[in-house]
C-alpha atoms as a PDB file:
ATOM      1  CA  UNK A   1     -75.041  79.378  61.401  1.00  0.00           C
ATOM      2  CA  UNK A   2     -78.129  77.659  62.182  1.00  0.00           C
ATOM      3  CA  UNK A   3     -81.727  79.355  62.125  1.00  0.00           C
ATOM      4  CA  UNK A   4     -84.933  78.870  63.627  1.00  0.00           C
ATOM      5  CA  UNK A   5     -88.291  79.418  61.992  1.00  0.00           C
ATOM      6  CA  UNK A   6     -91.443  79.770  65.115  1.00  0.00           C
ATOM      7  CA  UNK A   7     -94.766  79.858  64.038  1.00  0.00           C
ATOM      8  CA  UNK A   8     -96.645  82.111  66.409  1.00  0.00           C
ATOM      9  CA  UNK A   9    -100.331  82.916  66.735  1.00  0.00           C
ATOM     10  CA  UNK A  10    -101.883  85.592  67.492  1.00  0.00           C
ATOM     11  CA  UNK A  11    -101.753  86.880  71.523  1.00  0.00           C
ATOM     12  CA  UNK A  12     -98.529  84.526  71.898  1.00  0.00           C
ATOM     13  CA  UNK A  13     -96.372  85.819  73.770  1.00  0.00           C
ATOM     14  CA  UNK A  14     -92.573  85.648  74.001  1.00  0.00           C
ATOM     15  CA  UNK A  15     -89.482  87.107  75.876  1.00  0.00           C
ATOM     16  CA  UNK A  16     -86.158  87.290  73.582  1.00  0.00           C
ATOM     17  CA  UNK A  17     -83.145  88.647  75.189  1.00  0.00           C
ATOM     18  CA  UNK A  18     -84.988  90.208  78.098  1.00  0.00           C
ATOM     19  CA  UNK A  19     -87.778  91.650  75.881  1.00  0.00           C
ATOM     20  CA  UNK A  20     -91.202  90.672  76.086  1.00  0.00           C
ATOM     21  CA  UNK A  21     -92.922  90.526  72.530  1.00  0.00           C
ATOM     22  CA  UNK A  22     -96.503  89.303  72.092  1.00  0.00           C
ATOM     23  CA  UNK A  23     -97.779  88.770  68.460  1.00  0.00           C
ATOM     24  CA  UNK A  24    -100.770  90.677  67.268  1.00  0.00           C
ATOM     25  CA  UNK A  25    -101.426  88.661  64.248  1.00  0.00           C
ATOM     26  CA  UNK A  26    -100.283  85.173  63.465  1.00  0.00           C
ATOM     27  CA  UNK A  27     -96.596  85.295  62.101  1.00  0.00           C
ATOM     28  CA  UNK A  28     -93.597  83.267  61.450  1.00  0.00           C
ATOM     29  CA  UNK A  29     -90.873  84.628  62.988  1.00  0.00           C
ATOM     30  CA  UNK A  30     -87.004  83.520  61.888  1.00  0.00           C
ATOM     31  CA  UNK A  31     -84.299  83.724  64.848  1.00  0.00           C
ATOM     32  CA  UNK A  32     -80.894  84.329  62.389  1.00  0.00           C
ATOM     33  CA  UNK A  33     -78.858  84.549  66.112  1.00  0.00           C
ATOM     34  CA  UNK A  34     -78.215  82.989  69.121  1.00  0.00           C
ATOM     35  CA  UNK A  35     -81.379  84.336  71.410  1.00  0.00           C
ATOM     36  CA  UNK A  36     -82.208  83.407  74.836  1.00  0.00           C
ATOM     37  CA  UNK A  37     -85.861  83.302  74.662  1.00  0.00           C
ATOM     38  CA  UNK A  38     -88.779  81.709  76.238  1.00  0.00           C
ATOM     39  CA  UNK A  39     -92.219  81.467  75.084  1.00  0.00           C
ATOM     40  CA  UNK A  40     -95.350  82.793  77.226  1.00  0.00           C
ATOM     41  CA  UNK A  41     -96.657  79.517  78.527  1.00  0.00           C
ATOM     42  CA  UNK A  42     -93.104  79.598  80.348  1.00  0.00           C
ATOM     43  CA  UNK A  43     -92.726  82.972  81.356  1.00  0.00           C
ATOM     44  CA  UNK A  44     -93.606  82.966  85.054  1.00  0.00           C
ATOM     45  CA  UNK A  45     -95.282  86.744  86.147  1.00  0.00           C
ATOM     46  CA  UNK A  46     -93.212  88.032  89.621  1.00  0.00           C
ATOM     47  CA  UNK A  47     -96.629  88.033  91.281  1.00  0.00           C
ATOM     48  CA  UNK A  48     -97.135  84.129  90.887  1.00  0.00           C
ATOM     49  CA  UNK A  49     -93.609  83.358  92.004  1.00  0.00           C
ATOM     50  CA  UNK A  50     -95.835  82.894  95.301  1.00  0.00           C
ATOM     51  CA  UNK A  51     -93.745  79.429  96.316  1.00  0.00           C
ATOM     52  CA  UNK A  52     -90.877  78.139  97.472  1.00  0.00           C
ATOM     53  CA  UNK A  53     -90.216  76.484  93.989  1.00  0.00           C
ATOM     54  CA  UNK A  54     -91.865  78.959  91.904  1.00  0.00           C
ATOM     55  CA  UNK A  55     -89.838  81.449  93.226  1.00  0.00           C
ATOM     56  CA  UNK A  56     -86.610  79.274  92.249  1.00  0.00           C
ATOM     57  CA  UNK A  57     -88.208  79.448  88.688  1.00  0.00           C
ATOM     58  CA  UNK A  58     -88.301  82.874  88.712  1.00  0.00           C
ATOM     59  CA  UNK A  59     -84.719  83.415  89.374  1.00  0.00           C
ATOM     60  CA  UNK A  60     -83.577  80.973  87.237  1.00  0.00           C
ATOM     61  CA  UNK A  61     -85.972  82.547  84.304  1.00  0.00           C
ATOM     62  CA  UNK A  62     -84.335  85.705  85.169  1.00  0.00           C
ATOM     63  CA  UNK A  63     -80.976  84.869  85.230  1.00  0.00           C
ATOM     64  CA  UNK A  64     -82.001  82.893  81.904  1.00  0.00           C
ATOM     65  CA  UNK A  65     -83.832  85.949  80.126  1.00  0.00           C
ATOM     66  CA  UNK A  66     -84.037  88.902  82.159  1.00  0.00           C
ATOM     67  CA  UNK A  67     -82.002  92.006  81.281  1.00  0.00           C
ATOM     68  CA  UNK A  68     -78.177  91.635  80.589  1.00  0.00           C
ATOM     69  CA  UNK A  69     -77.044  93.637  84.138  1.00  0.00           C
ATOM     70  CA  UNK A  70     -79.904  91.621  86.889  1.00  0.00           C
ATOM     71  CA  UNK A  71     -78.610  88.131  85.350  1.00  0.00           C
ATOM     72  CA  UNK A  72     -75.720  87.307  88.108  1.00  0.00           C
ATOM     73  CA  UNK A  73     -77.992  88.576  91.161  1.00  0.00           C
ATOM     74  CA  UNK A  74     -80.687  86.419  89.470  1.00  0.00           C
ATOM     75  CA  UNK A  75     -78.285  83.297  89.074  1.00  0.00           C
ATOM     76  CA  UNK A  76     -77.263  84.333  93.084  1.00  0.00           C
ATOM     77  CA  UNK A  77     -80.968  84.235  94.043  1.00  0.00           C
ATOM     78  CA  UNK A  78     -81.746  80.688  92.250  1.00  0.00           C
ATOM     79  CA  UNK A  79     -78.357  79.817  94.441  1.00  0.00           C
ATOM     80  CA  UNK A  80     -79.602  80.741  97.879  1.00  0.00           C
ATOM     81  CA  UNK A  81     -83.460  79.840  97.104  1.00  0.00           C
ATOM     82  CA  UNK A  82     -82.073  76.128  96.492  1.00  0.00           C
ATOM     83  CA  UNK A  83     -80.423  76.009  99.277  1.00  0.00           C
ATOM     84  CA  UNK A  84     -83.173  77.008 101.491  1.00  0.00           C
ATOM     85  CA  UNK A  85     -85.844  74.511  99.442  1.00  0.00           C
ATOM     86  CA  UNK A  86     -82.977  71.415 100.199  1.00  0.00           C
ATOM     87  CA  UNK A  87     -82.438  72.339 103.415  1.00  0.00           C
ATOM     88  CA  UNK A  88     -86.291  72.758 104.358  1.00  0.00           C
ATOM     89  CA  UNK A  89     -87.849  68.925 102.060  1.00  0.00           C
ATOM     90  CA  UNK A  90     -88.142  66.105 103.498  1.00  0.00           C
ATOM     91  CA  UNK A  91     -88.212  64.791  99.657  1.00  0.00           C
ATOM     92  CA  UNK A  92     -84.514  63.313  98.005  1.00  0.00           C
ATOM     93  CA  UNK A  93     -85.629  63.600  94.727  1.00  0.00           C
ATOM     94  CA  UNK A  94     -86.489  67.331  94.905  1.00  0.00           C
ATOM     95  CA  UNK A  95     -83.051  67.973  96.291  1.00  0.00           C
ATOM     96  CA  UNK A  96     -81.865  66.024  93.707  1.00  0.00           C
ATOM     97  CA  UNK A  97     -83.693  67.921  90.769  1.00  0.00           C
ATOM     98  CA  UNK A  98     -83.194  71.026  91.825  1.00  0.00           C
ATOM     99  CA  UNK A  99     -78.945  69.983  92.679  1.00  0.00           C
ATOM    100  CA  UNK A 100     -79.129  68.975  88.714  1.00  0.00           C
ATOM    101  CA  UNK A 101     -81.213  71.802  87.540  1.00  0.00           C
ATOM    102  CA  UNK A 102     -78.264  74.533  89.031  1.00  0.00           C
ATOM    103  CA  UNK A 103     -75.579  72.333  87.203  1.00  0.00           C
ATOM    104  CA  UNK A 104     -77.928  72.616  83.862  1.00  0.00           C
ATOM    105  CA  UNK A 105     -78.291  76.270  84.434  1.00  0.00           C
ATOM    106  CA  UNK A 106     -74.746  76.743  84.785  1.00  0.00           C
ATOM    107  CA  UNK A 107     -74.224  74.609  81.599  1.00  0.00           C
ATOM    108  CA  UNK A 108     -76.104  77.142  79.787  1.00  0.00           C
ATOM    109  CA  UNK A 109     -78.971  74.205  79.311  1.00  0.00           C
ATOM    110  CA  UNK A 110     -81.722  76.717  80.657  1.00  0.00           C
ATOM    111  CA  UNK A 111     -84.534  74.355  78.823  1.00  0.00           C
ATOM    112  CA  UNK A 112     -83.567  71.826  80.664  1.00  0.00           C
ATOM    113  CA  UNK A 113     -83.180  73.370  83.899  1.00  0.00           C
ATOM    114  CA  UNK A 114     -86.709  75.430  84.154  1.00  0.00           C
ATOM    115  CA  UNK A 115     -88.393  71.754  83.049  1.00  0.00           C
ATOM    116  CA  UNK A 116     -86.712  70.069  86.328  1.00  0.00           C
ATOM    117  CA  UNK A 117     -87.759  72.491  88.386  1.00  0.00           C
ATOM    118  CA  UNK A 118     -91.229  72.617  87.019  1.00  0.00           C
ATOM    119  CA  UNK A 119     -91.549  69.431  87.831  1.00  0.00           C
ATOM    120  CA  UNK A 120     -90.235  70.300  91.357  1.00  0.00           C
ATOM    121  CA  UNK A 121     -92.883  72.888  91.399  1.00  0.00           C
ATOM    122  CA  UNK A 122     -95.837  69.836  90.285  1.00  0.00           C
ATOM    123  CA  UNK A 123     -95.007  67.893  93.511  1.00  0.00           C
ATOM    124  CA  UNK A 124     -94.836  70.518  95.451  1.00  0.00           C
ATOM    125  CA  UNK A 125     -98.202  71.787  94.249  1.00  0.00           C
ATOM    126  CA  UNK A 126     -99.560  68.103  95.005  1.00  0.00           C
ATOM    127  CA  UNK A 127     -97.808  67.701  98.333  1.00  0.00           C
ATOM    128  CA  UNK A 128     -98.620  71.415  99.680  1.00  0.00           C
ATOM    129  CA  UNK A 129    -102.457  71.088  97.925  1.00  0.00           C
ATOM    130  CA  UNK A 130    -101.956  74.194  95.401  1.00  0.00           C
ATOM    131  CA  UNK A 131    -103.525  74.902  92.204  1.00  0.00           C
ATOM    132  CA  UNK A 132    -100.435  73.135  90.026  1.00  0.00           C
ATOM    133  CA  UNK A 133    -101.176  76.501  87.651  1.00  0.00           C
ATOM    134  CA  UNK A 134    -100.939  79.560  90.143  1.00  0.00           C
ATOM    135  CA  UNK A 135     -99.827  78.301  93.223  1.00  0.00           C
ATOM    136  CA  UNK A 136    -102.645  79.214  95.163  1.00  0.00           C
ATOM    137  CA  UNK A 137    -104.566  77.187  97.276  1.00  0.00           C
ATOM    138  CA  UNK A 138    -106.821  74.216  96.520  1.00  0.00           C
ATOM    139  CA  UNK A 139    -110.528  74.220  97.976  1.00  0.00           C
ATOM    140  CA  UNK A 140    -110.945  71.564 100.322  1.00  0.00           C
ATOM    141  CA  UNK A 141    -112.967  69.457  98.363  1.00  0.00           C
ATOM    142  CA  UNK A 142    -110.180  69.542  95.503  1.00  0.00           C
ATOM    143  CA  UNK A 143    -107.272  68.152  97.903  1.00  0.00           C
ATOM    144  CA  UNK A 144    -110.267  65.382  98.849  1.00  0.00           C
ATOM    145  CA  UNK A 145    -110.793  64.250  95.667  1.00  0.00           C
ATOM    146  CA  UNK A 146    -106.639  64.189  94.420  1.00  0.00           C
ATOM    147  CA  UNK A 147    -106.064  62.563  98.126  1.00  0.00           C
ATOM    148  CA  UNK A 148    -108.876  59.673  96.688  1.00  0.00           C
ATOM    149  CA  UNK A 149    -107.380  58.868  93.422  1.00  0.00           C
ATOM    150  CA  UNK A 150    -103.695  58.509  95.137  1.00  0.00           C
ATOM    151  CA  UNK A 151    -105.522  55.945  97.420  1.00  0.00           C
ATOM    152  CA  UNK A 152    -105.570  58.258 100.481  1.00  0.00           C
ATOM    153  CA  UNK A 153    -102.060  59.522 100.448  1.00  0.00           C
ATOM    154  CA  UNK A 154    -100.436  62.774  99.186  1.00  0.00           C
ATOM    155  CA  UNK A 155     -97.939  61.901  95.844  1.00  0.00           C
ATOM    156  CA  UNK A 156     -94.540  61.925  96.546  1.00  0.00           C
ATOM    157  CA  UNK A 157     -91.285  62.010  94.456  1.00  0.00           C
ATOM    158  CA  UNK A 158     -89.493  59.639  95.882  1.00  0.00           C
END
C-alpha cells in the first residue's frame, strides 16, 4: 500500500472523508489509507454555490467528500443540475465538459471531474460577467475592461 506525505501550513484547510480539518501549525501529514479528501482552495462553502455551475460543483464535491449517507442524493443532484445547465447553454463545449465530468465522477476520478467543471464554472463567470472567485457580480467597469481585451466580445468555449 501506497502513502502520501502533504505538507500543510498553517490555516490550510482540508476535508478527509467528510471531515473538515484546518492546520493550526505547519505539519506534514502522512495519508497510510485510501482517503477522499480535498484541500481548502477546493472546498466550495454552500453559500457560494450561488450558480448554475457552482452549484454542480457543490454536488459533485459532496457526493465526492461529504458524509458517507448524503453521497447518492449528492451524486442525484450533480445528475439533475447537469441536465438543467445542458439543456439551458447555448455553449457545446460546456455540455460536453460537464457530459465527461459525470462519466469521471462515476469513474471514481473526482480530481478530474471538479477540474472540468471548474473550468465550466471560468466561462461561465466570463460569459455571465461574475467575479471568476465568488460568483458574484462584476462592476460595470470590470465587464468593460475584460469585454476590451477579448476585442469587444464575451469569451466563449467553443
Amino acid at each position: 500500500m501506497s502513502t502520501l506525505v502533504l505538507e500543510m501550513r498553517a490555516g490550510d484547510l482540508m476535508v478527509v472523508n467528510g471531515a473538515s480539518l484546518r492546520f493550526r501549525s505547519r505539519t506534514r501529514v502522512e495519508l497510510v489509507a485510501r482517503a477522499r479528501f480535498l484541500f481548502g482552495k477546493q472546498v466550495m462553502a454552500p453559500e457560494t454555490a450561488n450558480t448554475p455551475a457552482r452549484r454542480i460543483y457543490f454536488a459533485l464535491q459532496c457526493a465526492y467528500v461529504g458524509p458517507e449517507e448524503e453521497r447518492e442524493a449528492a451524486m442525484a443532484d450533480a445528475h439533475r443540475l447537469v441536465t438543467e445547465f445542458q439543456e439551458a447553454t447555448t455553449s457545446n463545449m460546456a455540455r460536453q465538459l460537464l457530459e465527461r465530468a459525470l462519466a469521471l465522477a462515476e469513474q471514481d476520478e473526482w480530481y478530474q471531474a471538479l477540474r472540468l467543471v471548474r473550468h465550466v464554472m471560468r466561462h461561465e463567470a466570463t460569459v455571465l460577467g461574475l467575479d471568476p472567485a465568488s460568483g458574484t457580480p462584476l462592476p460595470a467597469a470590470a465587464i468593460a475592461a475584460m469585454q476590451a481585451q477579448a476585442g469587444g466580445q464575451p469569451v466563449a468555449l467553443d
